[in-house]
C-alpha atoms as a PDB file:
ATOM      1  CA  UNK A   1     -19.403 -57.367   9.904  1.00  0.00           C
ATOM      2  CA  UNK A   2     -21.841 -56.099   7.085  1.00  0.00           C
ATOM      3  CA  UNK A   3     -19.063 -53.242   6.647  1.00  0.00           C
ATOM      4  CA  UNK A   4     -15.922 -56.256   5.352  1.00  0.00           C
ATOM      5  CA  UNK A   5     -19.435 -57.807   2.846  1.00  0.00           C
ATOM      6  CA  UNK A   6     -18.257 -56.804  -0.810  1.00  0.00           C
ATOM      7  CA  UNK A   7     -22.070 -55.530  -1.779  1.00  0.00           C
ATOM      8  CA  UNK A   8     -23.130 -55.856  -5.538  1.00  0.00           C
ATOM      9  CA  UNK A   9     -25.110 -52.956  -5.202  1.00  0.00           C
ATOM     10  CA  UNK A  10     -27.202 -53.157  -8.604  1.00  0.00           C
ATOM     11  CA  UNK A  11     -28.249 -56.887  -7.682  1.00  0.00           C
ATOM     12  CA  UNK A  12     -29.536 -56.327  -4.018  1.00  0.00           C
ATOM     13  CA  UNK A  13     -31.177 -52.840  -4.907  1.00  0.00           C
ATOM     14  CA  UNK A  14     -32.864 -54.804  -7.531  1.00  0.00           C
ATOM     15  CA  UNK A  15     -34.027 -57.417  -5.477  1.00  0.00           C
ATOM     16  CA  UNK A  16     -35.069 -55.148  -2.709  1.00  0.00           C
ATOM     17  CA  UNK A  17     -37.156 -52.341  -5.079  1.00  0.00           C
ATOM     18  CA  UNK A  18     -39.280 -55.697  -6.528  1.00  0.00           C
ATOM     19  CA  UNK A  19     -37.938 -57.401  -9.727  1.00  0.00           C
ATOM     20  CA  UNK A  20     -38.223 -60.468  -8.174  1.00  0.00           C
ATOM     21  CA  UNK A  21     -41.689 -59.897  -6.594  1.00  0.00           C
ATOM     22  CA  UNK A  22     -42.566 -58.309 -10.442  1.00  0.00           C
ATOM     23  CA  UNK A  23     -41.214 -61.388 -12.399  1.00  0.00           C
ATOM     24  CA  UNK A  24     -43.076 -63.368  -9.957  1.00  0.00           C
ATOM     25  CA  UNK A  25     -45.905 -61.744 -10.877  1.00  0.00           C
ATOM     26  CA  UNK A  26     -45.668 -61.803 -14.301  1.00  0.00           C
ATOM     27  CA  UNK A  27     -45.133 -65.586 -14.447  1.00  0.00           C
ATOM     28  CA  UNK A  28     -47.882 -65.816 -11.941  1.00  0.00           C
ATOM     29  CA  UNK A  29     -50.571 -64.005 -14.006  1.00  0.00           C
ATOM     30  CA  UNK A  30     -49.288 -65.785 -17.360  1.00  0.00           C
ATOM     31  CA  UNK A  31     -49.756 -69.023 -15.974  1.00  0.00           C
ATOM     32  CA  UNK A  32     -53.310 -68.085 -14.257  1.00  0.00           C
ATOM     33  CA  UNK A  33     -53.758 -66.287 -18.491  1.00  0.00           C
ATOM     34  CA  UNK A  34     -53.095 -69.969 -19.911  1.00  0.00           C
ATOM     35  CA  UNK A  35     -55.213 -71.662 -17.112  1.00  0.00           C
ATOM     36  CA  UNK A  36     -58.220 -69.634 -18.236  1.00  0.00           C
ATOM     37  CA  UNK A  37     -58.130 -68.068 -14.641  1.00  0.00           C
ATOM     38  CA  UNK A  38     -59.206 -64.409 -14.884  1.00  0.00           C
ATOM     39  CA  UNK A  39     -57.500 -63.062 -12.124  1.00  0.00           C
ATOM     40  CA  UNK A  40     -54.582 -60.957 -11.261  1.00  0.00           C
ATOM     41  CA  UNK A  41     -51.766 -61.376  -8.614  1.00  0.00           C
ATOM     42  CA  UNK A  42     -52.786 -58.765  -7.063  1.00  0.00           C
ATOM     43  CA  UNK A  43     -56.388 -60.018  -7.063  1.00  0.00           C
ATOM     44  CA  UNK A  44     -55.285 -63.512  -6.632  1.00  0.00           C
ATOM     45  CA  UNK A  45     -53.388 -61.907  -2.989  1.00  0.00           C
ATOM     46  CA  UNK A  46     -57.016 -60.339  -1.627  1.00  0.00           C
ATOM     47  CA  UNK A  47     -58.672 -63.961  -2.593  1.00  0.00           C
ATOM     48  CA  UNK A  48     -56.208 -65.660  -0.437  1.00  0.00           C
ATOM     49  CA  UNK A  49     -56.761 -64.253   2.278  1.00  0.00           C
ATOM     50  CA  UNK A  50     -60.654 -64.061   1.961  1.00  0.00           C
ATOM     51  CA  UNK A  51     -60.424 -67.789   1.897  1.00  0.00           C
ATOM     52  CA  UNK A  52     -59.067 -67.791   5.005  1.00  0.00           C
ATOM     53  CA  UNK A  53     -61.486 -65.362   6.498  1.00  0.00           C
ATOM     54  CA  UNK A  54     -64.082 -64.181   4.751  1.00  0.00           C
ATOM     55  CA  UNK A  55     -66.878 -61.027   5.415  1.00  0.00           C
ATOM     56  CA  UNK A  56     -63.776 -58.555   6.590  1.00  0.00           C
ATOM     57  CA  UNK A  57     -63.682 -55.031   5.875  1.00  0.00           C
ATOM     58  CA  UNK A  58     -61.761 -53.272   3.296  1.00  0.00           C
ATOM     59  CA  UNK A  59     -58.918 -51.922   6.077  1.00  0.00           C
ATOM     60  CA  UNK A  60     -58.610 -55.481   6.824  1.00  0.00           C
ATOM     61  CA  UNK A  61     -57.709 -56.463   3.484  1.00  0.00           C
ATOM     62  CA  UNK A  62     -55.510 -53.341   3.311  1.00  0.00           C
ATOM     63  CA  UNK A  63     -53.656 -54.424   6.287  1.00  0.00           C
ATOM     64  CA  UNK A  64     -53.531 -58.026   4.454  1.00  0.00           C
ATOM     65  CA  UNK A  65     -52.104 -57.116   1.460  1.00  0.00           C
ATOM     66  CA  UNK A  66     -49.829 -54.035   2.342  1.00  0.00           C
ATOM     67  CA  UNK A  67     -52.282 -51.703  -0.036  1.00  0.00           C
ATOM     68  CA  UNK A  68     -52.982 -48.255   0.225  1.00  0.00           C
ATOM     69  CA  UNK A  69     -57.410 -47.621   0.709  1.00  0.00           C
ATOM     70  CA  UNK A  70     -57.958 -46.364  -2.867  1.00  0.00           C
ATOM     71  CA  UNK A  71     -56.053 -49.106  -4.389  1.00  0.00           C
ATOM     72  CA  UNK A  72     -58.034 -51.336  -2.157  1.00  0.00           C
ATOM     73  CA  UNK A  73     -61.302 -49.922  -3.129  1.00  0.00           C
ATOM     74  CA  UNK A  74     -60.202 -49.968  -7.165  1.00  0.00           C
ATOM     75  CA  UNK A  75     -59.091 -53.531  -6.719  1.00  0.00           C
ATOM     76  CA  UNK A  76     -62.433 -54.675  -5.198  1.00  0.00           C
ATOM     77  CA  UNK A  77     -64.695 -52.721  -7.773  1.00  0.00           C
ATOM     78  CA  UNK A  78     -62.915 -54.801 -10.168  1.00  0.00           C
ATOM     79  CA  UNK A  79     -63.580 -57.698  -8.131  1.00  0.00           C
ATOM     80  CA  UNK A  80     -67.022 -57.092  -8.006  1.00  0.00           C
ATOM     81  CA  UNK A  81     -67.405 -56.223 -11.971  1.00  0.00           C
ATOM     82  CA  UNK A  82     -65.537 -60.168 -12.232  1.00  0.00           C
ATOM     83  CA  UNK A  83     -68.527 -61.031  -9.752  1.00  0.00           C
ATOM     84  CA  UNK A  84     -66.039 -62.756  -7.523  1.00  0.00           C
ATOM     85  CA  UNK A  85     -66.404 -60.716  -4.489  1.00  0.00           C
ATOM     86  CA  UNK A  86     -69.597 -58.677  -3.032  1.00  0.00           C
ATOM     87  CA  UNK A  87     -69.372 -55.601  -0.448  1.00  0.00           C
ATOM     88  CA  UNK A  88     -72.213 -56.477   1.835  1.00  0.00           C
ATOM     89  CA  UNK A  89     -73.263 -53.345   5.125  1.00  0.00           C
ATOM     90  CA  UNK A  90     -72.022 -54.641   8.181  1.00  0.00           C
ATOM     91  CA  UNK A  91     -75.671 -54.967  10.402  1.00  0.00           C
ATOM     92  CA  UNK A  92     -73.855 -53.553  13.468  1.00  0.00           C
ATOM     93  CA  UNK A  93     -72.554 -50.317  11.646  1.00  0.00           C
ATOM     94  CA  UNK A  94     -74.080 -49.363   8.377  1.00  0.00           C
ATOM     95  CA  UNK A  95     -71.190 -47.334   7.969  1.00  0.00           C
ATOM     96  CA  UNK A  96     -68.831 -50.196   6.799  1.00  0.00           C
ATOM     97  CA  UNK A  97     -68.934 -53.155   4.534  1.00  0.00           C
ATOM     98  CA  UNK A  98     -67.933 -56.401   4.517  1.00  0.00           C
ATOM     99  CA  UNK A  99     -65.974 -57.599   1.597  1.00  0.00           C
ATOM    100  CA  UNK A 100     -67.637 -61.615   0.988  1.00  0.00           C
ATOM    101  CA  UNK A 101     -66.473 -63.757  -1.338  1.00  0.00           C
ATOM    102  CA  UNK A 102     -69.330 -64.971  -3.764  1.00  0.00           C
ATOM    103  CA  UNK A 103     -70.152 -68.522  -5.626  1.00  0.00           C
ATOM    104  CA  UNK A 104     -67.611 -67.635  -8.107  1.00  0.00           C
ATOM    105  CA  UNK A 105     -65.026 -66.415  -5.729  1.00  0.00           C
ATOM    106  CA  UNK A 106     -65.513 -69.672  -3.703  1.00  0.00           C
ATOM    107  CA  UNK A 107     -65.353 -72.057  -6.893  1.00  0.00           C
ATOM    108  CA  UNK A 108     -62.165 -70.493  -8.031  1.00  0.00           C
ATOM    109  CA  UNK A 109     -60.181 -71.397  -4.989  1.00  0.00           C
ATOM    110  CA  UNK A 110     -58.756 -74.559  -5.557  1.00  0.00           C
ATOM    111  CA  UNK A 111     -57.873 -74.080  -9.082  1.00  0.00           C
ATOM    112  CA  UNK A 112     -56.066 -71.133  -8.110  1.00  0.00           C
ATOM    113  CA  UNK A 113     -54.756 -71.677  -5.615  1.00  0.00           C
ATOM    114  CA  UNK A 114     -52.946 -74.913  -7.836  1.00  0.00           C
ATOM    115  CA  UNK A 115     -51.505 -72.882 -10.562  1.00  0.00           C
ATOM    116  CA  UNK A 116     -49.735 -70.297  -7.419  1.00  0.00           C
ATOM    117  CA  UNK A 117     -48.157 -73.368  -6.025  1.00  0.00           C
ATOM    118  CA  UNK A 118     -47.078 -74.913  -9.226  1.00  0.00           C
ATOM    119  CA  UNK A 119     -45.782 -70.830 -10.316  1.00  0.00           C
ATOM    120  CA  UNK A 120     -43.791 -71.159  -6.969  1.00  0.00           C
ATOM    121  CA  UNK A 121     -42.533 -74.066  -7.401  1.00  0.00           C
ATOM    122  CA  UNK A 122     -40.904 -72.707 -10.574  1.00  0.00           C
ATOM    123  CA  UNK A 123     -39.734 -70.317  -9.311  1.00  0.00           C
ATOM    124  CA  UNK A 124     -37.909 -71.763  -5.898  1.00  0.00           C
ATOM    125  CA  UNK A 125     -36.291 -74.674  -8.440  1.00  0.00           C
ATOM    126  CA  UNK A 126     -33.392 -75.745  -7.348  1.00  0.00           C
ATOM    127  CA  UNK A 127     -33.154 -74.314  -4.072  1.00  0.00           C
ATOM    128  CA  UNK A 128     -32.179 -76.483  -0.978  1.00  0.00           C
ATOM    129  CA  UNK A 129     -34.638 -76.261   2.021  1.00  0.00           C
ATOM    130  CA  UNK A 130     -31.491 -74.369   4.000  1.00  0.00           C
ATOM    131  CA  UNK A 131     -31.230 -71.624   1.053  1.00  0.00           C
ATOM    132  CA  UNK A 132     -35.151 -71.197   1.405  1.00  0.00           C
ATOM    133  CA  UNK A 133     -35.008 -71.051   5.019  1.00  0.00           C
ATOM    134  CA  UNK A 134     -31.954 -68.431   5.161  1.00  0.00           C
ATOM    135  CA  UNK A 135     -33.575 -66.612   2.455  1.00  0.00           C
ATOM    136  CA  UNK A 136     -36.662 -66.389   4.491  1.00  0.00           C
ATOM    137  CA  UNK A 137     -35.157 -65.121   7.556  1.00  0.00           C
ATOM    138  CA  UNK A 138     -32.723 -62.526   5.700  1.00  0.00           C
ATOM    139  CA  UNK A 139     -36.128 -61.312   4.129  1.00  0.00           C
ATOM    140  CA  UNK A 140     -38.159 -60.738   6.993  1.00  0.00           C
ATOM    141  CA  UNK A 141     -34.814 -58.996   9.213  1.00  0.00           C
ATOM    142  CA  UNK A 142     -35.115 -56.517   5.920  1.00  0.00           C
ATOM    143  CA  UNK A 143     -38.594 -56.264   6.356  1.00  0.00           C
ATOM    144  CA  UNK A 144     -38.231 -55.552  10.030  1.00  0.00           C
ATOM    145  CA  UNK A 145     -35.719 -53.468   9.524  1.00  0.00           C
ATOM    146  CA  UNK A 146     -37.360 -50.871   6.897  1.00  0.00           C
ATOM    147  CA  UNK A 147     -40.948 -50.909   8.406  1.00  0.00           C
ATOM    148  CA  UNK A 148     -41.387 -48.183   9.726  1.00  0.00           C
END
């Protein structure tokens, strides 16, 4: 079947190595820029999910976010320096901290999480439901398909 599919080889190697994700991300972090939200996407991905669940370790958040451990740890000192996040010793095993979300990193949330969902919107204009759900599921077989 996939062997008869006339393949525009440039198009789906540039979807599939990130230009999407990237221009994403660039309209992403201009619109957070002209929101006067100090964030980046990739900080903006690590705040997402600390909403969700906060206190977790830095693996965690790794795991999360598809991030190697020094870009983890990099990505959090900045955090930190932006006083949005603290690393706090877990009291069970000194060993480990906790990544928790401070004040800051709390009040940011819904303002932030606004301008993602109005940057999606942009981007997904003009796509039917069905084209959304297909692309969906094509993405994740590709994902299945190449983790490894």
């Amino acid at each position: 079947m996939i062997e008869q599919f006339d393949f525009d080889i440039q198009l789906i190697f540039a979807i599939l190595n990130g230009k999407v994700s990237a221009a994403i991300n660039r309209k992403l972090s201009r619109n957070f820029r002209l929101n006067g939200v100090d964030i980046t996407p990739e900080q903006w991905t690590v705040l997402l999910f600390l909403w969700e669940k906060d206190g977790v370790t830095q693996q965690e958040l790794c795991n999360a976010t598809f991030k190697d451990k020094p870009s983890m740890t990099r990505l959090i000192d900045n955090m930190e320096k932006l006083h949005l996040v603290v690393r706090i010793s877990d009291k069970r095993d000194r060993r480990i901290n906790l990544v928790h979300l401070t004040k800051t990193g709390k009040d940011l949330e819904a303002k932030a999480r606004f301008i993602a969902n109005k940057t999606l919107k942009e981007a997904l204009h003009g796509l039917t439901l069905e084209e959304l759900r297909i692309s969906q599921e094509t993405l994740r077989k590709v994902f299945t398909n190449t983790k490894s």
